[in-house]
Each structure stands twice: as structure tokens, then as C-alpha cells.
N, C-alpha and C. Protein backbone atom coordinates (compact mmCIF):
# COMPACT_ATOMS: atom_id res chain seq x y z
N UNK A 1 0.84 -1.18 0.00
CA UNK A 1 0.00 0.00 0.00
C UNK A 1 0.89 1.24 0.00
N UNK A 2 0.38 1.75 -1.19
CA UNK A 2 1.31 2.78 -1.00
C UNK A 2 1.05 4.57 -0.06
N UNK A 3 -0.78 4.28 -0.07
CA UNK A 3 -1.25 5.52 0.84
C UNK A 3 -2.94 5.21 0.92
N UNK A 4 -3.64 5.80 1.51
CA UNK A 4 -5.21 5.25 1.15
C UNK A 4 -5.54 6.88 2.07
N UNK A 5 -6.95 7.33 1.17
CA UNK A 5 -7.52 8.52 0.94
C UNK A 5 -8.77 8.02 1.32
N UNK A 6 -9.57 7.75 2.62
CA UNK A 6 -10.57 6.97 3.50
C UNK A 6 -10.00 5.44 2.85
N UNK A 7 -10.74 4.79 2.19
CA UNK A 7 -11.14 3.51 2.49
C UNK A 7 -10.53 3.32 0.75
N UNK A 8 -10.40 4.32 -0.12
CA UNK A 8 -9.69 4.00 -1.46
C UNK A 8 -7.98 3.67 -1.28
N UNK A 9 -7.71 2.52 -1.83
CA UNK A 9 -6.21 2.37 -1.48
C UNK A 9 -5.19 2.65 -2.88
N UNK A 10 -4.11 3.57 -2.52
CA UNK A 10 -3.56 3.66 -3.69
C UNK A 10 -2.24 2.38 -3.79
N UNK A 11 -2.34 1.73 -4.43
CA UNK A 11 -1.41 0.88 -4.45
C UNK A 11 -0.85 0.68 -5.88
N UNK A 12 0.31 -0.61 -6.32
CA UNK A 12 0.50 -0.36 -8.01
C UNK A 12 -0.66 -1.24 -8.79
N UNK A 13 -1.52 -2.06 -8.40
CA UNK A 13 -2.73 -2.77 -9.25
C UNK A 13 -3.52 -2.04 -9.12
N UNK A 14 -4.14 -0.70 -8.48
CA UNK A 14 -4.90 0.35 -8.42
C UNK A 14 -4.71 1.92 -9.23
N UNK A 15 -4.33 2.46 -8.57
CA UNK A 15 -3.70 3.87 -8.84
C UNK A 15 -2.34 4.52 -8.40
N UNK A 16 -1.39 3.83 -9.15
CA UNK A 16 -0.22 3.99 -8.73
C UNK A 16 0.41 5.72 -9.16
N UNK A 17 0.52 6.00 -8.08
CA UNK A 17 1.07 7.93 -8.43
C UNK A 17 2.59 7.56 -8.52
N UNK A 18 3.19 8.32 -9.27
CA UNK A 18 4.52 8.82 -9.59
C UNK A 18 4.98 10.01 -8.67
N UNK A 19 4.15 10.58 -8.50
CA UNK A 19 4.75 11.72 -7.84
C UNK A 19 3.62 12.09 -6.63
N UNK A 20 4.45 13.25 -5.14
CA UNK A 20 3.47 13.27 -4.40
C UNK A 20 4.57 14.80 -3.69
N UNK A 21 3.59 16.10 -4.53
CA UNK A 21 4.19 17.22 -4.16
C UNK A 21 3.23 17.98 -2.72
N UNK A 22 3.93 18.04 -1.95
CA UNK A 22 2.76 19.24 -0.58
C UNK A 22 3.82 19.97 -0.64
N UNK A 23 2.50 20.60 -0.37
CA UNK A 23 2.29 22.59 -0.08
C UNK A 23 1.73 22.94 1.08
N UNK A 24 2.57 23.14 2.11
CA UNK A 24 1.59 24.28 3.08
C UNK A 24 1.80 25.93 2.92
N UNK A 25 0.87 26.52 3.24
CA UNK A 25 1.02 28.06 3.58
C UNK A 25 1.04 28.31 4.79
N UNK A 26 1.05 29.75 5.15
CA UNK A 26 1.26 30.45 6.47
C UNK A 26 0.39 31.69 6.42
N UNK A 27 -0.16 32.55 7.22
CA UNK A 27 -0.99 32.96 6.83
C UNK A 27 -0.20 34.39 7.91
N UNK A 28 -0.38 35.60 7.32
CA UNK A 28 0.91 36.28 8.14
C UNK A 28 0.35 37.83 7.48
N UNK A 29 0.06 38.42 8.84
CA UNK A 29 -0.77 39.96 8.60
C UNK A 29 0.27 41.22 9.06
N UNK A 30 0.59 41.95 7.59
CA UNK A 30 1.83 42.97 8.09
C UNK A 30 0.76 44.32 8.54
N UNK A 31 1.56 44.78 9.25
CA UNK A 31 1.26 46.20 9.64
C UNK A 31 2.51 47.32 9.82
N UNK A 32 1.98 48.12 8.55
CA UNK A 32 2.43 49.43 8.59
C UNK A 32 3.51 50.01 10.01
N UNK A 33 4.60 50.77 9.16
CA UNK A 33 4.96 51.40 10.68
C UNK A 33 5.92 52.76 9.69
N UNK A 34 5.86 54.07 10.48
CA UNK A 34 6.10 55.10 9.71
C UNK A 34 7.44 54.90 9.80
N UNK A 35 8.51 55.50 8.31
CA UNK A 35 9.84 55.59 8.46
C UNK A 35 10.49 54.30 8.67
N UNK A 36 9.74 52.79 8.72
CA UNK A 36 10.41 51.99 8.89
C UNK A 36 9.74 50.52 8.18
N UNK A 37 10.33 49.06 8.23
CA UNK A 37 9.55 48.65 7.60
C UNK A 37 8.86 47.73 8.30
N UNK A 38 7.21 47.06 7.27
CA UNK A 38 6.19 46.76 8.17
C UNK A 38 5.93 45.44 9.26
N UNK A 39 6.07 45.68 10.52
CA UNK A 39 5.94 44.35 10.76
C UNK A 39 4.94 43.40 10.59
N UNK A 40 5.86 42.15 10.84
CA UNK A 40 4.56 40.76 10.50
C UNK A 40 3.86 40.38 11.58
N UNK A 41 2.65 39.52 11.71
CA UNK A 41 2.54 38.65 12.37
C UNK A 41 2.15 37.80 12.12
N UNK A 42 1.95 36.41 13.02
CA UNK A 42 1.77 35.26 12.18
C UNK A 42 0.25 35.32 12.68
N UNK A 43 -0.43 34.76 11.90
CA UNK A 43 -2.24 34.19 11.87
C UNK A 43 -2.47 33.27 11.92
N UNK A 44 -1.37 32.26 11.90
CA UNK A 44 -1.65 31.00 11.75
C UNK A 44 -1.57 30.12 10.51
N UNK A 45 -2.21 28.80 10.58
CA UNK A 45 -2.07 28.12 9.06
C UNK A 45 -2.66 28.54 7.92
N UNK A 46 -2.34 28.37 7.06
CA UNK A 46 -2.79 28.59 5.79
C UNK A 46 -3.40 27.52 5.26
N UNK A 47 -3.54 27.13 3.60
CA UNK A 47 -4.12 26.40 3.00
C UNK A 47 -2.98 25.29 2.74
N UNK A 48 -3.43 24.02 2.95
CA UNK A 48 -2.40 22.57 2.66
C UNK A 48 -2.58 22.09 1.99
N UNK A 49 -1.87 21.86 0.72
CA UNK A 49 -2.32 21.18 -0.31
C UNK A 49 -1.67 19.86 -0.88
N UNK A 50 -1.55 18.64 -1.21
CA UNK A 50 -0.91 17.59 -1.55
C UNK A 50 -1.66 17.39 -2.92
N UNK A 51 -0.81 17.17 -3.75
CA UNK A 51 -0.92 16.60 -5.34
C UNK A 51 0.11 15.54 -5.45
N UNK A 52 -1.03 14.65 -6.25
CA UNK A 52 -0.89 13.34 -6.45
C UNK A 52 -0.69 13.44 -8.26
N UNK A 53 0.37 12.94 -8.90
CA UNK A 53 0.24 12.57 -10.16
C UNK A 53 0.97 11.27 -10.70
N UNK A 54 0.37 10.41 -11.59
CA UNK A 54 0.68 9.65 -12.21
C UNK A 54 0.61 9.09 -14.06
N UNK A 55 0.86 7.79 -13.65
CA UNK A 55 0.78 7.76 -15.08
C UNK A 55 -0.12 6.06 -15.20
N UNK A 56 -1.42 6.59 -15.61
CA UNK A 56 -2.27 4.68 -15.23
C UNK A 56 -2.03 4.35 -16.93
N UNK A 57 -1.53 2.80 -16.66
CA UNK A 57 -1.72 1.97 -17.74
C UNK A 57 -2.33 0.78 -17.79
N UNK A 58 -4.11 1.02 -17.83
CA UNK A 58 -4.99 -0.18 -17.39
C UNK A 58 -4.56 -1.44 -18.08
N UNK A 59 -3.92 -1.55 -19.31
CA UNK A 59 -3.58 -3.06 -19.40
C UNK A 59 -2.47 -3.25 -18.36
N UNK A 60 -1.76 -3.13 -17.40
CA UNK A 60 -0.69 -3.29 -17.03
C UNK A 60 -1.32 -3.03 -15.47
N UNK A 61 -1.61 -1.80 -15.25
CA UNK A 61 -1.80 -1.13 -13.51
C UNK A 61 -3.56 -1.21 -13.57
N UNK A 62 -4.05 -0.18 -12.86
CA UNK A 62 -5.70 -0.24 -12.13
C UNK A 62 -6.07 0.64 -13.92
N UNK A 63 -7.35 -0.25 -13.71
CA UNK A 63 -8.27 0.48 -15.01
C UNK A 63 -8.98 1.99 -14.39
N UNK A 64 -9.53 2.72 -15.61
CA UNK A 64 -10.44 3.88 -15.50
C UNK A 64 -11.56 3.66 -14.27
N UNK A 65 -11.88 2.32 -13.57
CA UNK A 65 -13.31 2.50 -12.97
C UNK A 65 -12.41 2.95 -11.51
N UNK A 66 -11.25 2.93 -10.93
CA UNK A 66 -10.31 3.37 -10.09
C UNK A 66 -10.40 4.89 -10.11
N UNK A 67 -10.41 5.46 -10.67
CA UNK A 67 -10.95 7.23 -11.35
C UNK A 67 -12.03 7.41 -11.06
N UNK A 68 -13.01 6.76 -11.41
CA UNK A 68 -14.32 7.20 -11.13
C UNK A 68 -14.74 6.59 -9.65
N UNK A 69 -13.91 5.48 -9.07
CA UNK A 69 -14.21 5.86 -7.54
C UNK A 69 -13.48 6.65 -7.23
N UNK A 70 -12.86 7.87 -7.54
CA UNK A 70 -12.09 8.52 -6.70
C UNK A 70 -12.72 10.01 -7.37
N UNK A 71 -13.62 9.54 -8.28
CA UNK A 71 -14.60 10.88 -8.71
C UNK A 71 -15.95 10.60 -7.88
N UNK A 72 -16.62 9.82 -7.14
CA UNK A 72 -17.77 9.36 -6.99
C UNK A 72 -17.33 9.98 -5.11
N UNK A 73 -15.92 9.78 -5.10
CA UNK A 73 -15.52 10.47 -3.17
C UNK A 73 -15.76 11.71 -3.65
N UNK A 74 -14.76 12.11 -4.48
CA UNK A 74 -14.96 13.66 -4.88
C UNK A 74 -16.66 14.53 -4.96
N UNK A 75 -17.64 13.52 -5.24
CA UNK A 75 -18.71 14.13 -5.70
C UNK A 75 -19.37 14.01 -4.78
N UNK A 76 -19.24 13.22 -3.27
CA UNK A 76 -20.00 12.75 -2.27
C UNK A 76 -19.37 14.36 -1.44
N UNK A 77 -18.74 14.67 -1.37
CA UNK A 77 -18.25 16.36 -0.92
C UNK A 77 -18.15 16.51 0.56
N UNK A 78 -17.30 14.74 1.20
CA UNK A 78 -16.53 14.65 1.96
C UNK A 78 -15.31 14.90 2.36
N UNK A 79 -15.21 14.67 3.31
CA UNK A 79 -13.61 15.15 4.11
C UNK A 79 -12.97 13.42 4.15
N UNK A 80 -11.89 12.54 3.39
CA UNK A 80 -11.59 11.58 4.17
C UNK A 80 -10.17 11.75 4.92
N UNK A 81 -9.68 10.39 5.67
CA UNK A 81 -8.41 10.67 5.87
C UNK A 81 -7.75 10.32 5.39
N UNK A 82 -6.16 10.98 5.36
CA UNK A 82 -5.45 10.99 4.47
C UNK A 82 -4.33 9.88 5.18
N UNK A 83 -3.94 8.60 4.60
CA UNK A 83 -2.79 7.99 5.67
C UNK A 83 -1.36 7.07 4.48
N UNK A 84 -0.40 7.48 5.13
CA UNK A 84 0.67 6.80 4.24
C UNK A 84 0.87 5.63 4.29
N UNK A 85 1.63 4.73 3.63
CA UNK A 85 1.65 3.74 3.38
C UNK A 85 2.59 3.43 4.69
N UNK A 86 3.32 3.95 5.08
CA UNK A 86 4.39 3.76 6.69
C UNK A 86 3.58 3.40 7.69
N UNK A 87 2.13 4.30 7.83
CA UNK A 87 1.32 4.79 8.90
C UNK A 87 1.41 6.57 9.27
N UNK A 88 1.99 6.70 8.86
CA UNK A 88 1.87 8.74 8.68
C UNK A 88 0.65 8.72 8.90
N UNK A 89 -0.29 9.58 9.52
CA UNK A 89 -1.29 10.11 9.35
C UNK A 89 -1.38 11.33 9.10
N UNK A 90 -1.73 11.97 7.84
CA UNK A 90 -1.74 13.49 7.44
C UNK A 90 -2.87 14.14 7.89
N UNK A 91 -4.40 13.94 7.87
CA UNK A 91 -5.61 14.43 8.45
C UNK A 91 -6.34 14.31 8.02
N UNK A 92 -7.55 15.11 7.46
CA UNK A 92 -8.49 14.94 7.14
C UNK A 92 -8.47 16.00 5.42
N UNK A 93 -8.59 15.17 4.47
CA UNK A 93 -8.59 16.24 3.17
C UNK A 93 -9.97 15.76 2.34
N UNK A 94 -10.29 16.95 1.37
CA UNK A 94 -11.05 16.62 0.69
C UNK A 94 -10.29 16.42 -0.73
N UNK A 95 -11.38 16.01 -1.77
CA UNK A 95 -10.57 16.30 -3.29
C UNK A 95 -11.25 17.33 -3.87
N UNK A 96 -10.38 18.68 -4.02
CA UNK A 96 -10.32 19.67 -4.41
C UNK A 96 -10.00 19.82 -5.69
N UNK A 97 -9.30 19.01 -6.50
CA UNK A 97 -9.78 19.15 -8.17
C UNK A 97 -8.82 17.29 -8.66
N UNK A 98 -9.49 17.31 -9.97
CA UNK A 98 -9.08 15.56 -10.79
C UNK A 98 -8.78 16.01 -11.79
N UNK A 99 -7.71 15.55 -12.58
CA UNK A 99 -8.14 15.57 -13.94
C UNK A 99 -7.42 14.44 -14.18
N UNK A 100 -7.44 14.14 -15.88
CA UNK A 100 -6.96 12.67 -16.53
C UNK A 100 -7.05 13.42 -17.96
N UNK A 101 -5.79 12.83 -18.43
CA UNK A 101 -5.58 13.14 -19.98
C UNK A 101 -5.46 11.58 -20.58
N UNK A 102 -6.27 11.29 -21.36
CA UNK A 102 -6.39 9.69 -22.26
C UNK A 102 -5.14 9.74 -23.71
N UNK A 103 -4.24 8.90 -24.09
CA UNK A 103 -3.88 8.92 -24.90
C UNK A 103 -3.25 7.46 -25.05
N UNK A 104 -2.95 7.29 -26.46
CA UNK A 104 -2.54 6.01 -27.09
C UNK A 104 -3.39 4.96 -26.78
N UNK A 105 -4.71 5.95 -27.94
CA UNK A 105 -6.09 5.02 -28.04
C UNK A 105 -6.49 4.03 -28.82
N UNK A 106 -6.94 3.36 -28.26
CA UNK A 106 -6.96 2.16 -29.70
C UNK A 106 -7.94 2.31 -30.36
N UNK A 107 -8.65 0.77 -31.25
CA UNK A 107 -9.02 1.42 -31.84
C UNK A 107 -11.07 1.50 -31.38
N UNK A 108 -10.88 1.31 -30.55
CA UNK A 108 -12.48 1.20 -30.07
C UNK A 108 -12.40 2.55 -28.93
N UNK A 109 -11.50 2.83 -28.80
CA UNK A 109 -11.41 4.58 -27.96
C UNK A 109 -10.71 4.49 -27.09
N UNK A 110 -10.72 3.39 -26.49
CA UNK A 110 -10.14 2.97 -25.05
C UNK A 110 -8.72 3.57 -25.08
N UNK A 111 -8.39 4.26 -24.14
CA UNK A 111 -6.55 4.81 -23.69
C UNK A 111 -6.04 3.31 -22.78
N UNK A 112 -4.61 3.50 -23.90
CA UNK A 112 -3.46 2.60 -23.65
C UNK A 112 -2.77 3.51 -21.89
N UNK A 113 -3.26 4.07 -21.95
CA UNK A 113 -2.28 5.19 -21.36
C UNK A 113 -3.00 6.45 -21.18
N UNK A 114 -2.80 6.84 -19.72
CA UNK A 114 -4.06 7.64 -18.95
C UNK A 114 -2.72 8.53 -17.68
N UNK A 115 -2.57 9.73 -18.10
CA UNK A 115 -2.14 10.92 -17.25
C UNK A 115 -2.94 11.31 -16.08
N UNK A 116 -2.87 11.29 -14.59
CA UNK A 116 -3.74 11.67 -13.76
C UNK A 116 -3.04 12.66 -12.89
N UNK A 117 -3.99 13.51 -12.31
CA UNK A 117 -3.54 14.72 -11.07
C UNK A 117 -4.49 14.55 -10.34
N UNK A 118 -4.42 14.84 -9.06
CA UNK A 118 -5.46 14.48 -8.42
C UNK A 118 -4.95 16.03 -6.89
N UNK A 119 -5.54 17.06 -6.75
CA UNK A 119 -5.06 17.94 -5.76
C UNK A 119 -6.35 17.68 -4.52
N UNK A 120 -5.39 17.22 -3.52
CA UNK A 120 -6.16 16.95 -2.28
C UNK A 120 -6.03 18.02 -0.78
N UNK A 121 -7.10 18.80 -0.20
CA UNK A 121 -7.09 20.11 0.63
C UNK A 121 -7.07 19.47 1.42
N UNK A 122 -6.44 19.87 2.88
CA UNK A 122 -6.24 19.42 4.20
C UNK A 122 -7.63 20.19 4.62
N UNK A 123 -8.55 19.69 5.36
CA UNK A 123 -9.61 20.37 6.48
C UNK A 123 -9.86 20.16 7.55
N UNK A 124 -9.10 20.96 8.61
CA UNK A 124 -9.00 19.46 9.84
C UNK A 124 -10.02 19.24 10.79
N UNK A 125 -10.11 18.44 11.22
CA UNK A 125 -10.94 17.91 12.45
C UNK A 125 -10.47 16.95 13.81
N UNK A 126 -11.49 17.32 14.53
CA UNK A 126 -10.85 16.50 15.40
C UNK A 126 -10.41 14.82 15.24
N UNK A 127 -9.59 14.21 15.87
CA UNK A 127 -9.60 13.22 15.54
C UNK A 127 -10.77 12.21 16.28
N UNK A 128 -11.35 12.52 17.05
CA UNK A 128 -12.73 11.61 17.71
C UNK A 128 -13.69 12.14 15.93
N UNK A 129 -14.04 13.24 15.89
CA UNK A 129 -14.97 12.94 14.47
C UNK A 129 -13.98 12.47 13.48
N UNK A 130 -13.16 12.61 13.36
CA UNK A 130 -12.39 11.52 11.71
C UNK A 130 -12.61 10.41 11.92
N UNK A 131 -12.20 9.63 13.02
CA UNK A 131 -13.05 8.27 13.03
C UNK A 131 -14.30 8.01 13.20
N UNK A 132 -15.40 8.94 14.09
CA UNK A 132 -16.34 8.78 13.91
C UNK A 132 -16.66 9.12 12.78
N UNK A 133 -16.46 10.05 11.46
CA UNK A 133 -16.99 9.45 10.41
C UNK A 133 -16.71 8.90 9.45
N UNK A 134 -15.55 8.05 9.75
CA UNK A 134 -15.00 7.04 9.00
C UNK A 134 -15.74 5.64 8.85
N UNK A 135 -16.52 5.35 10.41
CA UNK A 135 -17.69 4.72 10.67
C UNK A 135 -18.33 4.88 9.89
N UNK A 136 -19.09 6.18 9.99
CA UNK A 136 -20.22 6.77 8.96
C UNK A 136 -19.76 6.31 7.47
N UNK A 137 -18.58 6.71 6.91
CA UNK A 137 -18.75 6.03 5.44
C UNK A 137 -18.68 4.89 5.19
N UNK A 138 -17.79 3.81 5.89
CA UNK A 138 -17.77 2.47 5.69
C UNK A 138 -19.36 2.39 5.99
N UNK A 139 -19.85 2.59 6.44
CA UNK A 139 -21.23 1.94 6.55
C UNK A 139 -22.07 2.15 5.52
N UNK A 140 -21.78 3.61 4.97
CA UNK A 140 -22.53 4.34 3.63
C UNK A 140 -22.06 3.55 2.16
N UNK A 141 -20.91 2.87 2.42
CA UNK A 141 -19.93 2.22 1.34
C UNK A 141 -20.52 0.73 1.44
N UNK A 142 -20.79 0.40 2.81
CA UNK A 142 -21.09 -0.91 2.69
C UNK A 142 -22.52 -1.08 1.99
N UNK A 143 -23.53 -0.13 2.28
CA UNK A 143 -24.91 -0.29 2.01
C UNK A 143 -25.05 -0.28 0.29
N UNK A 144 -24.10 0.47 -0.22
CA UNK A 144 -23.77 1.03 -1.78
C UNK A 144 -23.60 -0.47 -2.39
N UNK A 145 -22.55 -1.27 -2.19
CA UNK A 145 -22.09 -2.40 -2.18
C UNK A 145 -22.80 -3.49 -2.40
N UNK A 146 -23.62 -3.52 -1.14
CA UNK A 146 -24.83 -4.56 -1.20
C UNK A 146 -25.62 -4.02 -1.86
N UNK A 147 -26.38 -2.55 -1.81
CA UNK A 147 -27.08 -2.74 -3.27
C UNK A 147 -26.37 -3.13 -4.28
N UNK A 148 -25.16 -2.99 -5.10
CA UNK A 148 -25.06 -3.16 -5.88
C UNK A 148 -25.09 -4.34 -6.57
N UNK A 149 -24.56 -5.26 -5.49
CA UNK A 149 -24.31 -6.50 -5.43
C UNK A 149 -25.93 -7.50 -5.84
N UNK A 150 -26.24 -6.47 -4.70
CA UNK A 150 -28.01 -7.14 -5.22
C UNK A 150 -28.66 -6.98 -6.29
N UNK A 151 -28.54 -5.98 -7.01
CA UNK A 151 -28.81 -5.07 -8.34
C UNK A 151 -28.53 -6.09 -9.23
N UNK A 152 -27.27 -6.45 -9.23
CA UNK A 152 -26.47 -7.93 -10.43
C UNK A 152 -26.73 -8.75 -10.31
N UNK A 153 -26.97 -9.51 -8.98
CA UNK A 153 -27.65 -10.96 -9.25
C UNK A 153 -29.27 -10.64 -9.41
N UNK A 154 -29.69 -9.74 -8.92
CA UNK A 154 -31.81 -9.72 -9.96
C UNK A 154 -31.26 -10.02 -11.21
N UNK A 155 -30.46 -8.57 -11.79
CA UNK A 155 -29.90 -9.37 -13.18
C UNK A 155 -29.81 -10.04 -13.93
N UNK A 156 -28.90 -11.50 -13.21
CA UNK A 156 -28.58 -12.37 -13.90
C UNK A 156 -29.56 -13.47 -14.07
């Protein structure tokens, strides 16, 4: 495992990233002073940002439906947690923007080869609610599941 974003795991048969750039800010309010120059102070944190990019090659690594669960977190307009593959725990982020560039298509459309970014915002919380609603989604994930599950065998 190379990191998991709630309950999605990035690993290399999944969504293997190449790269993993953070950004924090500082947040720092000057004030004026005559004849001299202005002092700072600090305000505290700023905005935290971690970007994820790779390079997916579904015959080889995780297919496109790996994207669209990680568009389907994005669209649910949660906070999950963010944890490294060591055990790091970074906090609580949302996904703040996706994209994917498709190329070396064959010939039915499908990409040989799929460019991804993925920029994830720190929002923090306490840690009693990150697990308590980590509860909350595994349970929301599990119910999804079994419908779905049930959905395919009426189906068949």
C-alpha cells in the first residue's frame, strides 16, 4: 500500500502515483509602521495542499473504474483521511480538483495510457470525528455495495 484517501487504497494494481508534491502556507498579517519597515505577524495556518500525479496503464496497472471511484468520493463532498503507506497520518482532506488526460487510443477509444492529477485540501478535524466518520462512510460504502451486489444478481 502505497497511501489510502478513506477507504480508497492507492497501491500499483490500483492507482499507482509517480509523484506526491505538498504545499503548506502560512498565513501572516503585516502592519504598517512610519519611516520603517512593516511588521509581521503570524495568523496562523494557511491552505495545505498535496498533489498526487501519475501515469495509469490499465492493461498493465488499475483500469479507468479506479478514477471514477475517486470521482464518486470527490462528488459525495466529503472530508476523508489521508494515511501513508508507513502509517503517517496526514488528516483529514477533501478532493479539491481531478483531472486525466487519455492517450494512445486504440481502436475502439479505449486509452493505452491515462495521465492523472489528483489535488487533495487538508480540512481538519478533530480526531474523535475523523473516526467517527470514518464509521459513517464504511457503513454508507457498505450499504452502496450490497445494493449493488443485489442489483447484479436480480440481473442475472
Amino acid at each position: 500500500m502505497m497511501m489510502s484517501l478513506g477507504l480508497f487504497v492507492f497501491k500499483l494494481n490500483t492507482l499507482p502515483y509517480q509523484t506526491l508534491a505538498r504545499q503548506t502556507n502560512y498565513s501572516w498579517g503585516d502592519n504598517p509602521r512610519f519611516g520603517q519597515r512593516p511588521v509581521s505577524q503570524f495568523l496562523g495556518l494557511g491552505k495545505e495542499t498535496i498533489t498526487l500525479s501519475g501515469q495509469l496503464l490499465p492493461e498493465v496497472t488499475g483500469g479507468v473504474s479506479y478514477l471514477q471511484t475517486l470521482q464518486g468520493m470527490a462528488d459525495s463532498g466529503r472530508a476523508w483521511p489521508l494515511i501513508e503507506g508507513n502509517g503517517t497520518i496526514y488528516g483529514m482532506y477533501i478532493i479539491e480538483s481531478m483531472n486525466n488526460t487519455n492517450t494512445e487510443l486504440n481502436s475502439i477509444g479505449q486509452a493505452r495510457s491515462i495521465s492523472f492529477g489528483l489535488v487533495l485540501r487538508r480540512v481538519d478535524e478533530s480526531q474523535a470525528a475523523m473516526f467517527g466518520d470514518l464509521l459513517t462512510q464504511a457503513e454508507g460504502l457498505y450499504n452502496k455495495a450490497s445494493s449493488a451486489i443485489s442489483n447484479f444478481v436480480a440481473g442475472v
